[in-house]
N, C-alpha and C. Protein backbone atom coordinates (compact mmCIF):
# COMPACT_ATOMS: atom_id res chain seq x y z
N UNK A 1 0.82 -1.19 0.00
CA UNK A 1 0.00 0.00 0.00
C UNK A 1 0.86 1.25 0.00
N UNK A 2 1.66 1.41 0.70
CA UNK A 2 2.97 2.06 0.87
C UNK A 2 3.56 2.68 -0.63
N UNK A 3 3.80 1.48 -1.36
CA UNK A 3 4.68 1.78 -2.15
C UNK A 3 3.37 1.99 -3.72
N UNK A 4 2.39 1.77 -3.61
CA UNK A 4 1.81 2.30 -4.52
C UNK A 4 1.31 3.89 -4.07
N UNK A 5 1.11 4.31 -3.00
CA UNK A 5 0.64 5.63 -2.59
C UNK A 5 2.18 6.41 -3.06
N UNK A 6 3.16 5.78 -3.04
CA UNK A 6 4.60 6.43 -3.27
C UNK A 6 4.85 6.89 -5.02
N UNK A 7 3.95 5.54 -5.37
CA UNK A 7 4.33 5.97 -7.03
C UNK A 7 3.32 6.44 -7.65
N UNK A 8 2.00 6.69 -6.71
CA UNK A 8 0.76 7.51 -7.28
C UNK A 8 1.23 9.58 -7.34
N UNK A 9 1.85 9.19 -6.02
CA UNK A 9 2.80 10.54 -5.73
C UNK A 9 3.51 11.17 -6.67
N UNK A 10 4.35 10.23 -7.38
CA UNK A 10 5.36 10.38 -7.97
C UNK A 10 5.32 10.69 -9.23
N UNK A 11 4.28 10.27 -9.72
CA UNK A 11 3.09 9.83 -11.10
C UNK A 11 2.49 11.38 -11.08
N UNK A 12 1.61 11.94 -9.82
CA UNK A 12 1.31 13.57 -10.21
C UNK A 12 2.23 14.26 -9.67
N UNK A 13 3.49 14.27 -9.01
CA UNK A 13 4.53 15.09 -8.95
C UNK A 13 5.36 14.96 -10.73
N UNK A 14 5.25 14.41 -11.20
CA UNK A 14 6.52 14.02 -12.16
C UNK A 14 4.74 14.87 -13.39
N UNK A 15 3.48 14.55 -12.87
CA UNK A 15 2.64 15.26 -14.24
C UNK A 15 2.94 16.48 -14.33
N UNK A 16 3.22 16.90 -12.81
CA UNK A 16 2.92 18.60 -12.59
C UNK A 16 4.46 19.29 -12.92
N UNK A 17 5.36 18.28 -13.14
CA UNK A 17 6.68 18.98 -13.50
C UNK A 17 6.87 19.14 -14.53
N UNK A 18 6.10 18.24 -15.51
CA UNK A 18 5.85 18.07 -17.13
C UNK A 18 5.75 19.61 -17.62
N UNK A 19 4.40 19.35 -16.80
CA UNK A 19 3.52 20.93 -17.68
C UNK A 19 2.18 20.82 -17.00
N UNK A 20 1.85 21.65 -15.73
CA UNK A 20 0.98 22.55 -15.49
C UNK A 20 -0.50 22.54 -16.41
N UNK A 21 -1.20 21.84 -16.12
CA UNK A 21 -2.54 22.41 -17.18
C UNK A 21 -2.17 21.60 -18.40
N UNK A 22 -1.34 20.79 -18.48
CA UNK A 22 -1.19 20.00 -19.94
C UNK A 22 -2.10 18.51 -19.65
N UNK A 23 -3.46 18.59 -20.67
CA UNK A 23 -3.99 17.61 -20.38
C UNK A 23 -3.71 16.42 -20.78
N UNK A 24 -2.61 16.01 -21.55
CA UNK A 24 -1.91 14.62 -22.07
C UNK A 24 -1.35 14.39 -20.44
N UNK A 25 -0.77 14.88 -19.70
CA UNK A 25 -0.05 14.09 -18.96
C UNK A 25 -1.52 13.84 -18.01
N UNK A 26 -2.34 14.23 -17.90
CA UNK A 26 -3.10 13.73 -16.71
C UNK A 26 -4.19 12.90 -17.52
N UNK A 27 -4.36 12.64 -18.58
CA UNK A 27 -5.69 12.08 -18.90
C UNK A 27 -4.62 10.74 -20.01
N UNK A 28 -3.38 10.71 -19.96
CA UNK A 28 -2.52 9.68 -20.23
C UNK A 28 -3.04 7.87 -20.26
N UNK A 29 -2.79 7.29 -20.77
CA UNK A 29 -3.04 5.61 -20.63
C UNK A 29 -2.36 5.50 -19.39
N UNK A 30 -2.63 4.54 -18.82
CA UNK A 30 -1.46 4.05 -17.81
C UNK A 30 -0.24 3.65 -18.09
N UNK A 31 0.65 4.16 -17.93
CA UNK A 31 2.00 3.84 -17.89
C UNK A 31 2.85 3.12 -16.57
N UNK A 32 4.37 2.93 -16.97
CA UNK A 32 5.12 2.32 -15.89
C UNK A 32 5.69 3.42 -15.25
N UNK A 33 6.11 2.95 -14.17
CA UNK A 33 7.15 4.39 -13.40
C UNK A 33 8.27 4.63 -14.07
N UNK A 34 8.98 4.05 -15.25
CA UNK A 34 9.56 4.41 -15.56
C UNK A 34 9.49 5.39 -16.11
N UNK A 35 8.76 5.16 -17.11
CA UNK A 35 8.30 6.27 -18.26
C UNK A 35 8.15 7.44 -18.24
N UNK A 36 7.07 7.48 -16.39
CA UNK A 36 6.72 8.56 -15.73
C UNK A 36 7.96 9.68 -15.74
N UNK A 37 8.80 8.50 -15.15
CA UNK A 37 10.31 9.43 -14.58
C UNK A 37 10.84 10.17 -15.33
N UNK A 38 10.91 8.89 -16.70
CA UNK A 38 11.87 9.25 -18.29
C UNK A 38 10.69 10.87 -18.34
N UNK A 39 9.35 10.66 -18.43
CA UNK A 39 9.17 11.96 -19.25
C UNK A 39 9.42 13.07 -18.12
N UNK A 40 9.28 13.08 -16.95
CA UNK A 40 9.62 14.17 -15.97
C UNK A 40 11.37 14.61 -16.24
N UNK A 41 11.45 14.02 -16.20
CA UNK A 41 13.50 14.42 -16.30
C UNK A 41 13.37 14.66 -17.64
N UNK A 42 12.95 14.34 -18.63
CA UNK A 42 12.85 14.98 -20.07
C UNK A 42 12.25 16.84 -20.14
N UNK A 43 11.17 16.72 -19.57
CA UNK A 43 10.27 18.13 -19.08
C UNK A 43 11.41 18.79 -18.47
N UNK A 44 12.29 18.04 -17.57
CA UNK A 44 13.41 19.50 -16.87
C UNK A 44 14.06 19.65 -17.71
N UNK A 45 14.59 18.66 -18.55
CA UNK A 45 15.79 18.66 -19.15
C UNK A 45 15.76 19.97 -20.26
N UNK A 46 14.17 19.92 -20.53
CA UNK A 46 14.03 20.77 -21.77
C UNK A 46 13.64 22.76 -21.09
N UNK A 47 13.30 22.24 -20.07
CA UNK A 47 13.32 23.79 -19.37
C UNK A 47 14.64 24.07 -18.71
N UNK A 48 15.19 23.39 -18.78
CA UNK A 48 16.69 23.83 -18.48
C UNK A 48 17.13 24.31 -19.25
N UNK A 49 17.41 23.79 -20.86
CA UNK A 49 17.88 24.46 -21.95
C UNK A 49 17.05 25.26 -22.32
N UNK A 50 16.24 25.64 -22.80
CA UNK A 50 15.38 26.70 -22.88
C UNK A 50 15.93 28.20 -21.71
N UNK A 51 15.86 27.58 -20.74
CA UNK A 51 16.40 29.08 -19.62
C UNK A 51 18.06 29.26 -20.11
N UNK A 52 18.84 28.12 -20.01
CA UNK A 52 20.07 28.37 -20.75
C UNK A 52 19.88 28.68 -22.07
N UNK A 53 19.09 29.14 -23.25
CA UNK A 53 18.96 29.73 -24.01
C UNK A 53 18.70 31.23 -24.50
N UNK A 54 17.85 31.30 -23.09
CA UNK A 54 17.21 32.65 -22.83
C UNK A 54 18.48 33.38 -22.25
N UNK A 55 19.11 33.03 -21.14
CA UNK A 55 20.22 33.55 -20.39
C UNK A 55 21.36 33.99 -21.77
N UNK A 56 21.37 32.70 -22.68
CA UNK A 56 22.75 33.27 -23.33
C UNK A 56 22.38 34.14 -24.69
N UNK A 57 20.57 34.27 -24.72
CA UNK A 57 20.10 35.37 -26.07
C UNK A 57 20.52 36.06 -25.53
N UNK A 58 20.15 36.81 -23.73
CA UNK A 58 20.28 37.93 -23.77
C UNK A 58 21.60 38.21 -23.43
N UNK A 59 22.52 37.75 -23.14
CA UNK A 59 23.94 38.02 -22.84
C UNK A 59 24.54 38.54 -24.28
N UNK A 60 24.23 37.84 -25.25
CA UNK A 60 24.71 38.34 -26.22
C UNK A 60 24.03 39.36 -27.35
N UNK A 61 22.64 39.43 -26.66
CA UNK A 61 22.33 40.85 -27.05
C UNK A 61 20.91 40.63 -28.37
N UNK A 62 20.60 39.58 -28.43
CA UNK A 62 19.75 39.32 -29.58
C UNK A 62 18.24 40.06 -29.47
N UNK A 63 18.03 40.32 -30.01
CA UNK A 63 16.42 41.22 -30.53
C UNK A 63 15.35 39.88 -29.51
N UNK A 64 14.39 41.08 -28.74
CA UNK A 64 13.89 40.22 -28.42
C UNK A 64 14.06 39.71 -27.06
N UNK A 65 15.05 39.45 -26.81
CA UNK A 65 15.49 39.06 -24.97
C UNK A 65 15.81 39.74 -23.77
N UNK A 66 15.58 39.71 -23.79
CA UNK A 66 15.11 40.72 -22.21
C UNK A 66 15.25 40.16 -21.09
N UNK A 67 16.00 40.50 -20.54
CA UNK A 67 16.47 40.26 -18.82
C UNK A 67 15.20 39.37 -18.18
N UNK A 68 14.01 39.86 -18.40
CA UNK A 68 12.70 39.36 -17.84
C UNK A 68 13.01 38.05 -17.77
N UNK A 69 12.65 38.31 -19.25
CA UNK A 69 12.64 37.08 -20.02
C UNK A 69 13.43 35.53 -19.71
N UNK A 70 14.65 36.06 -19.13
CA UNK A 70 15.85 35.28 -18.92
C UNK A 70 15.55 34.69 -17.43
N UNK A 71 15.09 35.60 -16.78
CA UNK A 71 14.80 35.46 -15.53
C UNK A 71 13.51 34.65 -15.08
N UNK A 72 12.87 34.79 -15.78
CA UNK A 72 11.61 34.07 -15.89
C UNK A 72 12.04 32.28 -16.25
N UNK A 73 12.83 32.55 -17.14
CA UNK A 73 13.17 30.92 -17.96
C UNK A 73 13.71 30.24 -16.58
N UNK A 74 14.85 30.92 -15.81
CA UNK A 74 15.84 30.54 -15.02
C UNK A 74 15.03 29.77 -13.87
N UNK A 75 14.15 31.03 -13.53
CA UNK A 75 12.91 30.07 -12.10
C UNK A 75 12.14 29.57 -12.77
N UNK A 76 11.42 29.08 -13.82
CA UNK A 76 11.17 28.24 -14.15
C UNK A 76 11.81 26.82 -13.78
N UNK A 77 13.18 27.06 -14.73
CA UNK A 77 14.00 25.52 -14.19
C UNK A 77 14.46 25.31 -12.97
N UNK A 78 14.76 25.89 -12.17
CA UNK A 78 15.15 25.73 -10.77
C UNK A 78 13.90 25.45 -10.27
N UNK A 79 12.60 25.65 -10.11
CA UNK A 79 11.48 25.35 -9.92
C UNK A 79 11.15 23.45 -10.32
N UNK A 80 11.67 23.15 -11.50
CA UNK A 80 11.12 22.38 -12.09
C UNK A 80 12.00 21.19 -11.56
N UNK A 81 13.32 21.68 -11.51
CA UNK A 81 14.80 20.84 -10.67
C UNK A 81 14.39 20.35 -9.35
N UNK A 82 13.79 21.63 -8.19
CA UNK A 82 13.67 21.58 -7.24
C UNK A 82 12.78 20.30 -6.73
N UNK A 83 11.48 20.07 -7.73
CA UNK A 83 9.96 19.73 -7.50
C UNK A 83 10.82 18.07 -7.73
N UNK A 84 11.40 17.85 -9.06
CA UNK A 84 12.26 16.63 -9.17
C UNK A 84 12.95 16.66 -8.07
N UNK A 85 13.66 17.09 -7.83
CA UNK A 85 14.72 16.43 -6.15
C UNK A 85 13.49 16.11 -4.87
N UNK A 86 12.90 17.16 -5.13
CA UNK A 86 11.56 16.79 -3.84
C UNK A 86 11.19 15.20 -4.24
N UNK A 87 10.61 14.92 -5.38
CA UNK A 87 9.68 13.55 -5.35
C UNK A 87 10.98 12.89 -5.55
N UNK A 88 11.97 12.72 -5.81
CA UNK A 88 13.03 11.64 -5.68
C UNK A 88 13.42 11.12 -3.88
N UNK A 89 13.45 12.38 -2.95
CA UNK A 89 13.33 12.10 -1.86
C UNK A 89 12.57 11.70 -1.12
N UNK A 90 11.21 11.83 -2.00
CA UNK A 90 10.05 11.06 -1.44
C UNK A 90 10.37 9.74 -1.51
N UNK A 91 10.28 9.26 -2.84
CA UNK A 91 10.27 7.91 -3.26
C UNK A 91 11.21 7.15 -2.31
N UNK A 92 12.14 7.85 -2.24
CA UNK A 92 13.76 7.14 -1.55
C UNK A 92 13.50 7.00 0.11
N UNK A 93 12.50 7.92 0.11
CA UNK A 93 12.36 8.08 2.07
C UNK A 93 11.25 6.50 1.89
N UNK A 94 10.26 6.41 0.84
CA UNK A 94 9.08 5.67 0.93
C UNK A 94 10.08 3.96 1.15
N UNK A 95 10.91 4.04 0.05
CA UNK A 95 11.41 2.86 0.18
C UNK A 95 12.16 2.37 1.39
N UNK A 96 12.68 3.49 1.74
CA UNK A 96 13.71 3.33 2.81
C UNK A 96 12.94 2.79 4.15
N UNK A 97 11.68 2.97 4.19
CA UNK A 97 10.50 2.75 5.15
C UNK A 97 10.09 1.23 4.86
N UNK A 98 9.41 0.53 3.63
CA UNK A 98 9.47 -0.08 3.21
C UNK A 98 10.48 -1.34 3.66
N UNK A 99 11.79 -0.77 3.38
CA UNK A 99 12.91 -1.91 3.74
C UNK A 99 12.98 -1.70 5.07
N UNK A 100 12.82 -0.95 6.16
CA UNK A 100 13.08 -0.99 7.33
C UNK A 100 11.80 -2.14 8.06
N UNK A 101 10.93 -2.46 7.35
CA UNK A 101 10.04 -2.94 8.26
C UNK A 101 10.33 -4.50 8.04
N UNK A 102 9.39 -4.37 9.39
CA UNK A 102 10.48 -5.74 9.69
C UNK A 102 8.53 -6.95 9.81
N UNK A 103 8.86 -8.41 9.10
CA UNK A 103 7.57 -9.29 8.79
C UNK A 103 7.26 -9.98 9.51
């Protein structure tokens, strides 16, 4: 029971890191936890570069980029990093509970 409440967790932590209001990740087939994971670390991966894109338009001055702009991208991904390290420590605390109990 434990460890499915852990990966139901993990399943709308990893939807909500995707994308906010994106109705593919919540109205999805059922998938494995892997997948879940693969597309959550994919979702950071891609708001990471995106803010590292924004950061280095406007450093170098391109039409269009704006400090805001850059700044906006940046907490975005640190946001999106953060929410991933949170449900990884979940999962890891859930298991760690899990293996401690004793039958």
């Amino acid at each position: 029971m434990l460890t499915n409440m852990a990966v139901q967790a993990a399943g709308v932590a990893a939807g909500a890191v995707v994308g906010a209001g994106n109705a593919s990740a919540t109205t999805a087939p059922k998938s494995n936890f892997l997948d879940l994971v693969n597309t959550a670390l994919q979702g950071v991966s891609a708001t990471q570069s995106s803010a590292t894109a924004a950061e280095a338009g406007y450093a170098a001055g391109a039409p269009g980029a704006t400090l805001g702009k850059a700044l906006v991208a940046s907490d975005r991904a640190e946001v999106a990093w953060n929410a991933t390290v949170a449900v990884r420590n979940e999962v890891v605390s859930a298991y760690q509970s899990i293996m401690n109990m004793q039958f």
